[in-house]
N, C-alpha and C. Protein backbone atom coordinates (compact mmCIF):
# COMPACT_ATOMS: atom_id res chain seq x y z
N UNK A 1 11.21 36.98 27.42
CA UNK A 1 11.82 35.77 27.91
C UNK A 1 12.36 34.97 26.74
N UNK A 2 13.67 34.77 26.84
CA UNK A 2 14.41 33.61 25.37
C UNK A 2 14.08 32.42 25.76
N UNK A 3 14.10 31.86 24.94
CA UNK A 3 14.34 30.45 25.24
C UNK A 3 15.69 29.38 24.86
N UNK A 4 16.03 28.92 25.48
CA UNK A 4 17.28 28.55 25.04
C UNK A 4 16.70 26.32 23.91
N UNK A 5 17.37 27.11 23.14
CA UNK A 5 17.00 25.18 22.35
C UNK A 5 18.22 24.56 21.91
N UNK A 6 18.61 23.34 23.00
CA UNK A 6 19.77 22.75 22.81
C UNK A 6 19.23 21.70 21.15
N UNK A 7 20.43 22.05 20.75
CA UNK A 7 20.60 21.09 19.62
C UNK A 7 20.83 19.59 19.96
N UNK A 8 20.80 18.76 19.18
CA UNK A 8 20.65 17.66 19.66
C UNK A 8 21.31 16.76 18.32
N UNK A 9 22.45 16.17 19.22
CA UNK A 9 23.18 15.50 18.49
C UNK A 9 22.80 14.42 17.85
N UNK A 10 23.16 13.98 16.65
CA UNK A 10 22.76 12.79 16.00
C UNK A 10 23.73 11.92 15.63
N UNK A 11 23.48 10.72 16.51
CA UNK A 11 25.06 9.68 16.46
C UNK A 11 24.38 8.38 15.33
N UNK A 12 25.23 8.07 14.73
CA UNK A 12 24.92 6.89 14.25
C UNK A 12 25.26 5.62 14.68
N UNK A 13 25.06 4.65 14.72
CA UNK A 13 25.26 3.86 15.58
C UNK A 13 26.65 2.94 15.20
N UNK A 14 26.95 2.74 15.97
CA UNK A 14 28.51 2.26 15.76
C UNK A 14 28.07 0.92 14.83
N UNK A 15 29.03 0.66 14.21
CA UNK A 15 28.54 -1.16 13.80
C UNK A 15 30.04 -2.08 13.98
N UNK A 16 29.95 -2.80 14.64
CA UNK A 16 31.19 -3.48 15.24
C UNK A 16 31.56 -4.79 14.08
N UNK A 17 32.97 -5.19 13.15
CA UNK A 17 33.10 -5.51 12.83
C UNK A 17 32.43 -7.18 12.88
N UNK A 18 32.01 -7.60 14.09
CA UNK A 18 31.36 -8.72 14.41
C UNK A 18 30.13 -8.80 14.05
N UNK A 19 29.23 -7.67 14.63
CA UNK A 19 28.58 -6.92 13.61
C UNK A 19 28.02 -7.15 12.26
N UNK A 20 29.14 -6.89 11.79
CA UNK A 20 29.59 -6.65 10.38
C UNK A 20 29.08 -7.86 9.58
N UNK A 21 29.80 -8.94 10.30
CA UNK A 21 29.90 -9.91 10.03
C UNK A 21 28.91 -10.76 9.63
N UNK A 22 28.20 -10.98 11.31
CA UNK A 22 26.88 -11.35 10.94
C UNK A 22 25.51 -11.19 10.11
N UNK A 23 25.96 -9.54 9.90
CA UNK A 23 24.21 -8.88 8.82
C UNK A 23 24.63 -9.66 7.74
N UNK A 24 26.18 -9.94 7.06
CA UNK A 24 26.48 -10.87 6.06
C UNK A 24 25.82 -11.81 6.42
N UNK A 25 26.71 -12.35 6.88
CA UNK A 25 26.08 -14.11 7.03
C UNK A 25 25.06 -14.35 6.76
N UNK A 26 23.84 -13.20 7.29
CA UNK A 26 22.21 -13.51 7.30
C UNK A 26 21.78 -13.18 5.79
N UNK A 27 22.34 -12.51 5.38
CA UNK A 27 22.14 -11.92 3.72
C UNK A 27 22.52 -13.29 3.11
N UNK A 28 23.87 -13.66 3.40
CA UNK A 28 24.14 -14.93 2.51
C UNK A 28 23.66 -16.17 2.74
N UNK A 29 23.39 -16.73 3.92
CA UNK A 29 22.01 -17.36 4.25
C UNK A 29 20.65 -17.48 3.83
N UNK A 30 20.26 -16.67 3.27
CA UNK A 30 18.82 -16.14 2.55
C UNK A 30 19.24 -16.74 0.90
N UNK A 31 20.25 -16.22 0.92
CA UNK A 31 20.85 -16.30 -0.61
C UNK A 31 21.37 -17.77 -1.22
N UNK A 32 21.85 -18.72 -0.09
CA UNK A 32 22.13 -19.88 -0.05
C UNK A 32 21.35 -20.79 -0.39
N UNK A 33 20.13 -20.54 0.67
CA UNK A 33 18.66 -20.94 0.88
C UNK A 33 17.82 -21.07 -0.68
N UNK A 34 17.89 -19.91 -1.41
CA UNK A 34 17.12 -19.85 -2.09
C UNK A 34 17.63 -20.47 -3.32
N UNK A 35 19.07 -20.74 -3.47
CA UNK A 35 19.80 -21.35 -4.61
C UNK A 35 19.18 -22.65 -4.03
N UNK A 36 19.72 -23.18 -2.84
CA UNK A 36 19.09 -25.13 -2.81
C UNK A 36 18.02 -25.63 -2.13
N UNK A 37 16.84 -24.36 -2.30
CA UNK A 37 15.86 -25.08 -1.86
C UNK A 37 14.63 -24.14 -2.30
N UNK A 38 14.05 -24.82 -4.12
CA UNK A 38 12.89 -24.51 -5.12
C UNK A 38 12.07 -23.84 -4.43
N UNK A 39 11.58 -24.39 -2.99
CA UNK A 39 10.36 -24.66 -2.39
C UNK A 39 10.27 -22.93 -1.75
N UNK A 40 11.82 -22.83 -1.01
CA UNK A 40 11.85 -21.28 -0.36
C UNK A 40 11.98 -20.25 -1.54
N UNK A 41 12.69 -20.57 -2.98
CA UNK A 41 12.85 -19.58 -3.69
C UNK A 41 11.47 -19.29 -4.55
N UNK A 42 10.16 -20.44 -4.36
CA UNK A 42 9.27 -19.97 -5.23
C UNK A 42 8.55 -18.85 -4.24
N UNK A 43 8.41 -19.30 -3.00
CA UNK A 43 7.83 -18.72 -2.37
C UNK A 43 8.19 -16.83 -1.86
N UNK A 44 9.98 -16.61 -2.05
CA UNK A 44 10.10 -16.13 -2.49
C UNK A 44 9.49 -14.76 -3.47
N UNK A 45 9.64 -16.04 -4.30
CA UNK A 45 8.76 -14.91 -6.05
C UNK A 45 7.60 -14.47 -5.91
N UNK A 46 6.86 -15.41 -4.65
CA UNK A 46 5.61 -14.98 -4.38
C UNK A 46 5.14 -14.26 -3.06
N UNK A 47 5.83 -14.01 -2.58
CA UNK A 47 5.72 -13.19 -1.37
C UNK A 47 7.41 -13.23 -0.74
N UNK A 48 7.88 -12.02 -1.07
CA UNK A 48 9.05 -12.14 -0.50
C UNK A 48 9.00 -11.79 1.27
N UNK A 49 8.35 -10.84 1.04
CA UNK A 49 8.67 -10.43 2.38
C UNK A 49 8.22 -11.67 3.59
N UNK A 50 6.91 -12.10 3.36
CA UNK A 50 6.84 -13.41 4.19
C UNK A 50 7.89 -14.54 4.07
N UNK A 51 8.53 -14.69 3.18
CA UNK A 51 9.23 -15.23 3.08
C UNK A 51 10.75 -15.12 3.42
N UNK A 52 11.12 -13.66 4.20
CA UNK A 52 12.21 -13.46 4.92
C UNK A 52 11.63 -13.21 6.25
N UNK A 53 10.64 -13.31 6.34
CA UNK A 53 10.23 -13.15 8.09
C UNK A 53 10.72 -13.68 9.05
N UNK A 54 11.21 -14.84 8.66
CA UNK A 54 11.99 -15.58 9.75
C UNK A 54 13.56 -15.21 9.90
N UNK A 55 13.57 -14.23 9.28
CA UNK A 55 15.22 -13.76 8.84
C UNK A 55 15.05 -12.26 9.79
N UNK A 56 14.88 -12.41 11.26
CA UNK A 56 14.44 -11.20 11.90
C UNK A 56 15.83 -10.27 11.99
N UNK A 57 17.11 -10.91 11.39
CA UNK A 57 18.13 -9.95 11.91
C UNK A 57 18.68 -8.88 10.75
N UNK A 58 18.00 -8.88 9.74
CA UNK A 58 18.31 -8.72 8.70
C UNK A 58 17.22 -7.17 8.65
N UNK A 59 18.29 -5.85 8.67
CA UNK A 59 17.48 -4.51 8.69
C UNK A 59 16.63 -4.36 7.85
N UNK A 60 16.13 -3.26 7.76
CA UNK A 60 14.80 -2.87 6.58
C UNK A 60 15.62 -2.74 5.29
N UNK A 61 16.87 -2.27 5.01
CA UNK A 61 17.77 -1.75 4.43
C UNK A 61 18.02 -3.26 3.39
N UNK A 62 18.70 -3.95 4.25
CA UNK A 62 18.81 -5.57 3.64
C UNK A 62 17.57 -6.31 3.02
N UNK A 63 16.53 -6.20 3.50
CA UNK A 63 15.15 -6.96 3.28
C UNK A 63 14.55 -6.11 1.62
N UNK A 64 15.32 -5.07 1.92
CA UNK A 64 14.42 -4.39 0.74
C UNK A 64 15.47 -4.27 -0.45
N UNK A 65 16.57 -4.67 -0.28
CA UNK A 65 17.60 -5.07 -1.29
C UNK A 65 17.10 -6.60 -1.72
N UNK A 66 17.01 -7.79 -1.30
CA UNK A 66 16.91 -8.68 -1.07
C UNK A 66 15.39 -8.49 -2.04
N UNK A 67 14.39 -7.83 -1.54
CA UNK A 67 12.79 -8.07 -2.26
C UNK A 67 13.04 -7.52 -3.27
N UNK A 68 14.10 -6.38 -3.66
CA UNK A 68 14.09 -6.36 -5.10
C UNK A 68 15.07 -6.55 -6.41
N UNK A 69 15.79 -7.54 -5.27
CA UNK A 69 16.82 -7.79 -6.15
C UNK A 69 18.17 -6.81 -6.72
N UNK A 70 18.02 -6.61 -5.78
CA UNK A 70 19.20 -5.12 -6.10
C UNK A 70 20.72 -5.78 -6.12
N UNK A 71 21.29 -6.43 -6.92
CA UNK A 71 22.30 -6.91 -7.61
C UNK A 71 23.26 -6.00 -6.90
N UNK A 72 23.66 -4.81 -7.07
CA UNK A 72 24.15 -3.82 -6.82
C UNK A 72 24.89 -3.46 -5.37
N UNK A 73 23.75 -3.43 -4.61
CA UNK A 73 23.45 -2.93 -3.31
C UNK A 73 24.32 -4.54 -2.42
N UNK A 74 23.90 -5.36 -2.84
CA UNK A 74 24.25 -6.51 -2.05
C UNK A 74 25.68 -6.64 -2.65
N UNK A 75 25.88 -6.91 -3.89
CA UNK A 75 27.62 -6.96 -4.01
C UNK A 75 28.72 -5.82 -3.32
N UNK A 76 27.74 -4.42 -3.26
CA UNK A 76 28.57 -3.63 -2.47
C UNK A 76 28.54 -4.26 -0.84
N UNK A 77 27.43 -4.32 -0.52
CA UNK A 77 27.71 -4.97 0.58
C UNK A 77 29.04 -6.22 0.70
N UNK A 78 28.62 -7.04 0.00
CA UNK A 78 29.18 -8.98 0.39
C UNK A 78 30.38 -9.06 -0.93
N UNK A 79 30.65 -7.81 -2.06
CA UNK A 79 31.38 -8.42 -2.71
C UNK A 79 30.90 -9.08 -4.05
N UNK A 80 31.33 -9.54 -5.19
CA UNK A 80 31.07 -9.79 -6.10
C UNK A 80 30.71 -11.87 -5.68
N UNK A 81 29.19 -11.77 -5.94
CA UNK A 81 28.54 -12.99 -5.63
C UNK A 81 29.09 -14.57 -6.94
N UNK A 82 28.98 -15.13 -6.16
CA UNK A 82 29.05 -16.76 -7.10
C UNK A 82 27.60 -16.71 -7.62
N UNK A 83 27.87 -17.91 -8.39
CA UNK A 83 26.73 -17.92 -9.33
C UNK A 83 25.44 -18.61 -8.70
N UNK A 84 25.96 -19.52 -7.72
CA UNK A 84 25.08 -20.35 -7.14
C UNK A 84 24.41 -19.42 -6.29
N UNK A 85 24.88 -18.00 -5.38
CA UNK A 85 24.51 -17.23 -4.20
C UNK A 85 23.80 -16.34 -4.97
N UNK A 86 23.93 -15.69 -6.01
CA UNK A 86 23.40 -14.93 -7.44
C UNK A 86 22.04 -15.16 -7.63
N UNK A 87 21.15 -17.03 -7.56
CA UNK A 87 20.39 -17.22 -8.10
C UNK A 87 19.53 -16.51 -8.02
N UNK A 88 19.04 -16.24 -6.68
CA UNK A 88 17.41 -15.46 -6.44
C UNK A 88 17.51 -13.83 -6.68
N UNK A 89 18.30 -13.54 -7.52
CA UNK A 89 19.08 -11.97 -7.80
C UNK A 89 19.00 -12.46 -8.83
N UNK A 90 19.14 -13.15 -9.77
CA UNK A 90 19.08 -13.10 -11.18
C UNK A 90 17.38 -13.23 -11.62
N UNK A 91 16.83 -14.41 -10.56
CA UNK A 91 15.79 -15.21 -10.73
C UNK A 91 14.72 -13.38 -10.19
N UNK A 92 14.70 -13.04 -9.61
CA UNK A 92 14.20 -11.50 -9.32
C UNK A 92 14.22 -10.84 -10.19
N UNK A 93 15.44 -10.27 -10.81
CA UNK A 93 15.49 -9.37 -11.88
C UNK A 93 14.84 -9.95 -13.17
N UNK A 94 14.73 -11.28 -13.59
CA UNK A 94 14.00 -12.31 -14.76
C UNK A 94 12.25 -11.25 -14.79
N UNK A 95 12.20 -11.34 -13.31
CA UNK A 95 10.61 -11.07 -12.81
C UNK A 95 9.86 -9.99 -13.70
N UNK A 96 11.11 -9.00 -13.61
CA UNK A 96 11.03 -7.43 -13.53
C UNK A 96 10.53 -7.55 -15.33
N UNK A 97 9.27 -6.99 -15.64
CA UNK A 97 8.93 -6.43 -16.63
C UNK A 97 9.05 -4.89 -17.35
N UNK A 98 9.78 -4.78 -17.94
CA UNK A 98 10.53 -3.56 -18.68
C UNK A 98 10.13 -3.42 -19.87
């Protein structure tokens, strides 16, 4: 007796320029936040991830750019950042002992 085993397609999920839009916004929101207000960026340094919890729209993908400061990853995303949106990306990488 064969068995027959359908393959099974793997779609990725569409992402709709609106979409698009918004995972920004929430990235640059976080990023805004932490340039004018000490209080969210220390907390931040000290627990990031609690400290984006309230940022529920923001994927695992973003959150973990964001906790480590990945300079990189986010300008590919949003573009080459201002200095003021930069802070908690510079103030992160300061952290990093090398």
């Amino acid at each position: 007796m064969q068995k027959t085993i359908e393959k099974t397609k793997l779609t990725t999920p569409v992402i709709t320029p609106e979409e698009r839009a918004k995972e920004r916004e929430a990235i640059l929101a976080v990023l805004a936040r932490a340039a004018d207000d000490s209080q969210f960026l220390a907390q931040l340094a000290d627990n990031p991830t609690e400290a984006l919890s309230e940022y529920y729209t923001l994927t695992y993908e973003e959150v973990a750019a964001l906790v480590s400061g990945d300079l990189k990853k986010i300008e590919g995303w949003l573009g080459k950042l201002d200095k003021r949106h930069a802070t908690w990306l510079w103030c992160r990488l300061s952290q990093e002992k090398w």
